[in-house]
Protein backbone atom coordinates (compact mmCIF):
# COMPACT_ATOMS: atom_id res chain seq x y z
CA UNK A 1 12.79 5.07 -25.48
CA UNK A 2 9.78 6.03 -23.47
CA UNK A 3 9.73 5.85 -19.40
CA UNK A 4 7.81 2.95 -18.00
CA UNK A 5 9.53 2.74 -14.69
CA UNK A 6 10.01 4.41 -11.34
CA UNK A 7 12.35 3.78 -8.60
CA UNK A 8 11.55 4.93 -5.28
CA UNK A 9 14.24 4.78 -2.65
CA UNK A 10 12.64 4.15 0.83
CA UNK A 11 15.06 2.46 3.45
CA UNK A 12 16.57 5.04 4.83
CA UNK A 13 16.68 5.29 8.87
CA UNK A 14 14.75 8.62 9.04
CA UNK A 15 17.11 10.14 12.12
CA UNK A 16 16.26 13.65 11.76
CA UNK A 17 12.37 12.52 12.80
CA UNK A 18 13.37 10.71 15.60
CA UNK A 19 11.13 9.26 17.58
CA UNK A 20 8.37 9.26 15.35
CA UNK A 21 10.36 7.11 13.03
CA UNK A 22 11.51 4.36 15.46
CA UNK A 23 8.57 1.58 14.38
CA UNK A 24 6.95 3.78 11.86
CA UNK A 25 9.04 4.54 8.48
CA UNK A 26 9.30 7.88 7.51
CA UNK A 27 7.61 7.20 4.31
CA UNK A 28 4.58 6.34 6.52
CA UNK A 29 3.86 9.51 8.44
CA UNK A 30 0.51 10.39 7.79
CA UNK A 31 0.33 13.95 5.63
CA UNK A 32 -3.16 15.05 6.55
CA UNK A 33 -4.92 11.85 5.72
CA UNK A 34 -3.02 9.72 3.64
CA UNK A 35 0.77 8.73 4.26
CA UNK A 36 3.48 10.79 2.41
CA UNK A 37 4.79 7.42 -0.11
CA UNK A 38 1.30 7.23 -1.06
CA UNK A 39 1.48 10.79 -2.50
CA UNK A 40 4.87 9.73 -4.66
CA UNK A 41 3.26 6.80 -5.53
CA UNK A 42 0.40 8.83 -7.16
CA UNK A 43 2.74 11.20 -8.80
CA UNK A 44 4.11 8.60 -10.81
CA UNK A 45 0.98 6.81 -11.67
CA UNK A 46 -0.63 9.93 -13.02
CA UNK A 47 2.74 10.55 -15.35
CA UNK A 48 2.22 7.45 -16.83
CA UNK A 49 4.49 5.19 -15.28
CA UNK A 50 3.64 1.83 -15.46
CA UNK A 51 6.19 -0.20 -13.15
CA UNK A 52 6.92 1.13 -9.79
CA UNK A 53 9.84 -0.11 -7.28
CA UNK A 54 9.52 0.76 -3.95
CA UNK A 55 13.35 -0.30 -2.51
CA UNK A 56 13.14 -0.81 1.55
CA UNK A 57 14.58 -2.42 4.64
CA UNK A 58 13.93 -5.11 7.23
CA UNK A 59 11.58 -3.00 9.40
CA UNK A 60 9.28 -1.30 6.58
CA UNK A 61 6.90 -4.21 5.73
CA UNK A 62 4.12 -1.71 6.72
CA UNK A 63 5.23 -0.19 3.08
CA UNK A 64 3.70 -2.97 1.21
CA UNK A 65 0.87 -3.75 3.15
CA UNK A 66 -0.37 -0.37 3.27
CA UNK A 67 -0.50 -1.15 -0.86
CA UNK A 68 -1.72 -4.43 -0.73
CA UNK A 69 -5.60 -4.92 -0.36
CA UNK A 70 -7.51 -5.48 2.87
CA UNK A 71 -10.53 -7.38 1.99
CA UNK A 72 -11.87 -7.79 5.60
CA UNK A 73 -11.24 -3.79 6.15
CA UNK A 74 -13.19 -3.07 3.46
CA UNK A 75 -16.33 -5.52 4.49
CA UNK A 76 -16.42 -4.41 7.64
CA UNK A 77 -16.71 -1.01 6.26
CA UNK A 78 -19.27 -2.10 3.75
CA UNK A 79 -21.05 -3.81 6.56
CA UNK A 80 -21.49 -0.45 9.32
CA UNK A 81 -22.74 1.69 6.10
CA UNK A 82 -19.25 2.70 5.24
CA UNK A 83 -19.07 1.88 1.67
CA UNK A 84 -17.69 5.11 0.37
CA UNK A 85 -14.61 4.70 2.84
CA UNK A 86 -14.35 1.01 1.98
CA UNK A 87 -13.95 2.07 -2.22
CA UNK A 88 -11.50 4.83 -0.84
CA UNK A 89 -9.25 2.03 0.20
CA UNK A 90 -9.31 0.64 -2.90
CA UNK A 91 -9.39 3.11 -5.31
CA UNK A 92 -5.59 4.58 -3.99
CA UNK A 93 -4.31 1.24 -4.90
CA UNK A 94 -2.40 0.57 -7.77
CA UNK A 95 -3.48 -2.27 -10.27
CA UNK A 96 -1.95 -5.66 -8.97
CA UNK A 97 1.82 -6.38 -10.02
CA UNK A 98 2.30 -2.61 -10.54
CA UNK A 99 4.76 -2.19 -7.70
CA UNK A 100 7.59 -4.41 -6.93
CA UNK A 101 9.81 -4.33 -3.67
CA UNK A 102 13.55 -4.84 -2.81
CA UNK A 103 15.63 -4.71 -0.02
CA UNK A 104 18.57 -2.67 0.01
CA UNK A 105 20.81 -4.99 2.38
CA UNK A 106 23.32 -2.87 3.34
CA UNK A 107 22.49 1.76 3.83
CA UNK A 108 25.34 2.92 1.54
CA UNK A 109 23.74 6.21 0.43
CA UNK A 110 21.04 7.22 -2.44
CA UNK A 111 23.79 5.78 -4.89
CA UNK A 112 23.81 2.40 -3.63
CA UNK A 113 20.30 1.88 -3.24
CA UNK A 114 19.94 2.90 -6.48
CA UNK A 115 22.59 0.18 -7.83
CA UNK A 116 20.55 -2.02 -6.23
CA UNK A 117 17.58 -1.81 -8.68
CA UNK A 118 19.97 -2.66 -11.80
CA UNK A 119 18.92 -5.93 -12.48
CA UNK A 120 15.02 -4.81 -12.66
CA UNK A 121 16.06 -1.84 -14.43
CA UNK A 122 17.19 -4.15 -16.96
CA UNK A 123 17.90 -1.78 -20.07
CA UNK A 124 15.17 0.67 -19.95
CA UNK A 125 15.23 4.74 -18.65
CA UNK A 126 13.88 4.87 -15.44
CA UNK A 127 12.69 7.99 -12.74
CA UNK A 128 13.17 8.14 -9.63
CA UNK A 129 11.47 9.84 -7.20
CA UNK A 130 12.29 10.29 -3.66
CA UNK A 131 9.59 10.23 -0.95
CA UNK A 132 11.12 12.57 1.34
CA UNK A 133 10.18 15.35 -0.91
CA UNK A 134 6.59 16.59 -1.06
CA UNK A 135 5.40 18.05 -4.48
CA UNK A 136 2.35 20.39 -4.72
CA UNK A 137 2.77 22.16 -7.99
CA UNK A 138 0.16 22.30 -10.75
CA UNK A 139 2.54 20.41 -12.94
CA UNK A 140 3.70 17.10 -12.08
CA UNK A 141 7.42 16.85 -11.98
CA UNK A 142 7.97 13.17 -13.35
CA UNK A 143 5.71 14.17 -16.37
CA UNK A 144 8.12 17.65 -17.03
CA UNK A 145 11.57 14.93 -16.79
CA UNK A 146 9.84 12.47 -18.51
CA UNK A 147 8.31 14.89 -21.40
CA UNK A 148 12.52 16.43 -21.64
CA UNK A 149 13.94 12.87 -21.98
CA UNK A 150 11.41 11.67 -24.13
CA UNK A 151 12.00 14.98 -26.73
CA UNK A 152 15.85 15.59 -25.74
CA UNK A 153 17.40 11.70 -25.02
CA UNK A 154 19.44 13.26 -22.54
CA UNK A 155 19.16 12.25 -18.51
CA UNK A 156 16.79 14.83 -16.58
CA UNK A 157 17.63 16.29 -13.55
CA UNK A 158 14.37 18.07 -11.80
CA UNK A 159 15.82 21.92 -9.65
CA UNK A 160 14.49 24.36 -7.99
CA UNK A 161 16.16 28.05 -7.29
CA UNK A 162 16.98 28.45 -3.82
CA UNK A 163 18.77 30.43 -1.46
CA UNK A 164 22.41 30.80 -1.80
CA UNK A 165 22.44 29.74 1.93
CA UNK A 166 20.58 26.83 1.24
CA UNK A 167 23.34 25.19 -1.52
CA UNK A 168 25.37 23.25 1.02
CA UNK A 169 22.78 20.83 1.53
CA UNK A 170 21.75 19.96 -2.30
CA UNK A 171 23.98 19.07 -5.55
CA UNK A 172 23.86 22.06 -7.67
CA UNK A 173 23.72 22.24 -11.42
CA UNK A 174 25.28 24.85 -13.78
CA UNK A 175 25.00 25.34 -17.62
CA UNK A 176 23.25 27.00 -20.87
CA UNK A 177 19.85 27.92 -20.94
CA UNK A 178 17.54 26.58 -24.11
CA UNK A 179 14.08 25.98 -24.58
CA UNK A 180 12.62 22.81 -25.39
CA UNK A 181 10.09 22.42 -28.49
CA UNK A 182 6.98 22.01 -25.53
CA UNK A 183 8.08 25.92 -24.37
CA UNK A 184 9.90 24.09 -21.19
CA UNK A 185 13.60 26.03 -20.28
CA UNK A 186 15.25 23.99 -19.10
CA UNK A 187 19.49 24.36 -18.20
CA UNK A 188 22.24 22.06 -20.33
CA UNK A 189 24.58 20.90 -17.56
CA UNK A 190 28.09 21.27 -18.11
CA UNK A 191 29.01 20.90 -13.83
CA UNK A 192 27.46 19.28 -11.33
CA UNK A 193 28.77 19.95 -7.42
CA UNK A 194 27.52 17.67 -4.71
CA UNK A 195 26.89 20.17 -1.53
CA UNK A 196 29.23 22.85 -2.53
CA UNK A 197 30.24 25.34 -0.15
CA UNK A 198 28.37 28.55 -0.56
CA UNK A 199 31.64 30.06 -2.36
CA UNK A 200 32.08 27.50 -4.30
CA UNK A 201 28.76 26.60 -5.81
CA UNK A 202 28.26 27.13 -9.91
CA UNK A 203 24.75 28.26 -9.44
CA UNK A 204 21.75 28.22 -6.96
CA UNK A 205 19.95 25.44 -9.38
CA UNK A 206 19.74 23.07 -6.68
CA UNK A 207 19.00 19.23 -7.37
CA UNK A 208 15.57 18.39 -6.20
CA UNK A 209 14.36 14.45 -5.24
CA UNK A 210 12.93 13.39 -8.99
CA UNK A 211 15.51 12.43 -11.93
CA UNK A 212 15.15 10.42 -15.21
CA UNK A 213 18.25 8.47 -15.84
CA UNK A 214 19.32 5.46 -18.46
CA UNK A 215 20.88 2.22 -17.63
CA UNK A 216 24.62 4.23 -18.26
CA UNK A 217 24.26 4.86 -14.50
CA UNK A 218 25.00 1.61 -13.15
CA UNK A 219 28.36 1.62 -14.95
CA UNK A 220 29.95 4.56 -12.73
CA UNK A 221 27.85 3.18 -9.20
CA UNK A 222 28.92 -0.50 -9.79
CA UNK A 223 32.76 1.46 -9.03
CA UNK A 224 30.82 1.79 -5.54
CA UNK A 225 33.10 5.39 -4.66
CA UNK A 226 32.54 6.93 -1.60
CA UNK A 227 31.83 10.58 -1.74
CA UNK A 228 30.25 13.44 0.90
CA UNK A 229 29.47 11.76 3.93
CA UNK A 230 31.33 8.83 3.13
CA UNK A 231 28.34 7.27 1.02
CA UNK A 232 27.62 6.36 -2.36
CA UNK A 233 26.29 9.83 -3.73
CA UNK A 234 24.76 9.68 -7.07
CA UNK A 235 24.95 13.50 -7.80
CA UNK A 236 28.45 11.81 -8.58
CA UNK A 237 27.43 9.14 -10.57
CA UNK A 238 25.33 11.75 -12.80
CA UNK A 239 28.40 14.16 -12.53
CA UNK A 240 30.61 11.76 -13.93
CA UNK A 241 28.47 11.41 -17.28
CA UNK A 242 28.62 14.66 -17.86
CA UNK A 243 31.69 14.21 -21.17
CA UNK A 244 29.63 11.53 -22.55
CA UNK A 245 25.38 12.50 -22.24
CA UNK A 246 23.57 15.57 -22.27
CA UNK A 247 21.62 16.05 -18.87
CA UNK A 248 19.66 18.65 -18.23
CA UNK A 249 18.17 20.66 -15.26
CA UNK A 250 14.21 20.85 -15.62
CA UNK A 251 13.12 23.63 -13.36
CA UNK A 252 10.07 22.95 -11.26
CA UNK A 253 8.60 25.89 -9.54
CA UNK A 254 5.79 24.40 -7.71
CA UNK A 255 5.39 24.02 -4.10
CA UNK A 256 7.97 21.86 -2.04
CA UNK A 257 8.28 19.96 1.25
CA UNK A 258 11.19 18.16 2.48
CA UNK A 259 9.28 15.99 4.92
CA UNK A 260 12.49 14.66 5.83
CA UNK A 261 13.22 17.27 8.36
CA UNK A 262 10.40 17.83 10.89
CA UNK A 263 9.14 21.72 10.06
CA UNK A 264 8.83 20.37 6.32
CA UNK A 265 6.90 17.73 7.32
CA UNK A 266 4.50 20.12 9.81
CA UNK A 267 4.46 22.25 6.72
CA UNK A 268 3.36 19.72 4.25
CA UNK A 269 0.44 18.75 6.42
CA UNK A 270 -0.88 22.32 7.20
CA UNK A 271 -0.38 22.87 3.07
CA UNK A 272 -2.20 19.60 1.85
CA UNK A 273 -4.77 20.57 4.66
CA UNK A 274 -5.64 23.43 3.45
CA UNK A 275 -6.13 22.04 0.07
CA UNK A 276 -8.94 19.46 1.03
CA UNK A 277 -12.08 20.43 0.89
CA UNK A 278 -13.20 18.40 4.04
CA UNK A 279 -10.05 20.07 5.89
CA UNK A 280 -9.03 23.35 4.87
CA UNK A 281 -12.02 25.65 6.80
CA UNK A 282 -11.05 23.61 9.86
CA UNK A 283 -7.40 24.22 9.11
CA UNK A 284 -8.36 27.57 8.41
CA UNK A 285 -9.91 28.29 12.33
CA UNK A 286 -6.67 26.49 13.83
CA UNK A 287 -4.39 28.21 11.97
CA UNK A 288 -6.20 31.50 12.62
CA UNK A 289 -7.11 30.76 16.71
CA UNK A 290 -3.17 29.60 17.33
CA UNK A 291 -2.21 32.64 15.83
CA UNK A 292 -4.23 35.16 17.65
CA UNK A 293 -2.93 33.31 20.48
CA UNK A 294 0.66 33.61 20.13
């Protein structure tokens, strides 16, 4: 069945960017001039998806109005000689009744927000994308799951090779090696470990935030188990599918931020910077007069 729809989990608290996050969701902070969900939102859009929901809390509403149109902005603009700024502000926006919202009610981890959307998953393969992470790659990740799903059936599972250091703090994938008919290697799974120890981690394939998964998920998250941290991990709920699907790790090897922590976010924004032409000679001089002055 072909992907049509993306779930993007965006209620979470965003602690570790505290205070910047106490009235302004973490999915909002600006990376250099547009806000970081607006980038995942994009993603998704340009890989074909045709659905999108955005699952939030009580205190994001600035989610869906930054999506929704401003007609008055944009005459005002129009009206002080601004037109190309006021088509800006519409062109990012997705076609009307493209995006959907839901509150998760209660923060039970990735798992449970997740279960949340099975209703308006309804029967179909979904992705999901998660906004904390920040991809700059020449290929789009959703389009590499959804192309391996599409050819293979089996779930998709986007990694990256890190560290060994660096596996406590990701699930980790480990498995055969093929090569899909497109040229894309990508790794059979036969174990999945949700933040390992370094000793005991399979592998250094680390899970990434972008997965393709089939409505077979909802049958191990309605069980609702607990699992690191005490929440509702869906590495787990992937994990346990492993005797009955295929799921494979698709290997991404493009640029990534985890704008959930602040030096990834600081990062992102000096990176998509320097890749706008109205920014990056500016960037450039900042970068180059703080450093001579360090």
């Amino acid at each position: 069945m072909r992907v049509r729809k993306a779930i993007i989990p965006a209620a979470g608290l965003g602690t570790r960017m505290l205070p910047a996050t106490k009235v302004v969701p973490k999915e909002m902070l600006p990376v250099a001039t547009k806000p970081l969900i607006q980038y995942v939102v994009e993603e998704a859009l340009d890989a074909g998806i045709e659905h999108i929901l955005i699952i939030t809390a009580r205190e994001k509403s600035s989610i869906q109005d930054h999506f929704d149109r401003d007609a008055n902005m944009e005459n005002f603009l129009k009206k002080v000689g601004k037109a190309d700024i006021a088509k800006m502000m519409s062109d990012y926006l997705p076609e009307t009744g493209a995006i959907t919202y839901l509150r998760q009610d209660e923060r039970l981890g990735l798992g449970h927000a997740i279960w949340c959307a099975r209703h308006w998953a309804g029967n179909e393969p979904f992705v999901i994308l998660s906004p904390d992470e920040l991809l700059m790659g020449e290929q789009n990740c959703t389009r590499m799951l959804m192309d391996s799903y599409e050819e293979t059936g089996g779930l998709a599972i986007a990694m990256q090779d890190l560290p060994r250091e660096d596996v406590v703090r990701y699930g980790v994938i480990a498995g055969t090696e093929i090569t899909l008919k497109s040229g894309q290697k990508v790794i059979r799974a036969d174990q999945m470990v949700e933040k390992p120890t370094v000793e005991e981690a399979p592998s250094n394939h680390c899970i990434i935030g972008r997965y393709v998964l089939d409505p077979g998920i909802f049958v191990h998250l309605n069980k609702k188990l607990a699992g690191a941290g005490g929440e509702i991990q869906l590495t787990d709920a992937i994990s346990a599918q492993l005797a009955t699907r295929d799921i494979y790790g698709v290997l991404y090897d493009g640029e990534r931020f985890d704008c959930g922590k602040r030096i990834g976010w600081l990062e992102a924004n000096i990176a998509a910077a320097l890749r706008s032409e109205d920014l990056k000679q500016d960037m450039r001089n900042i970068i180059k007069k703080y450093a001579n002055n360090s």
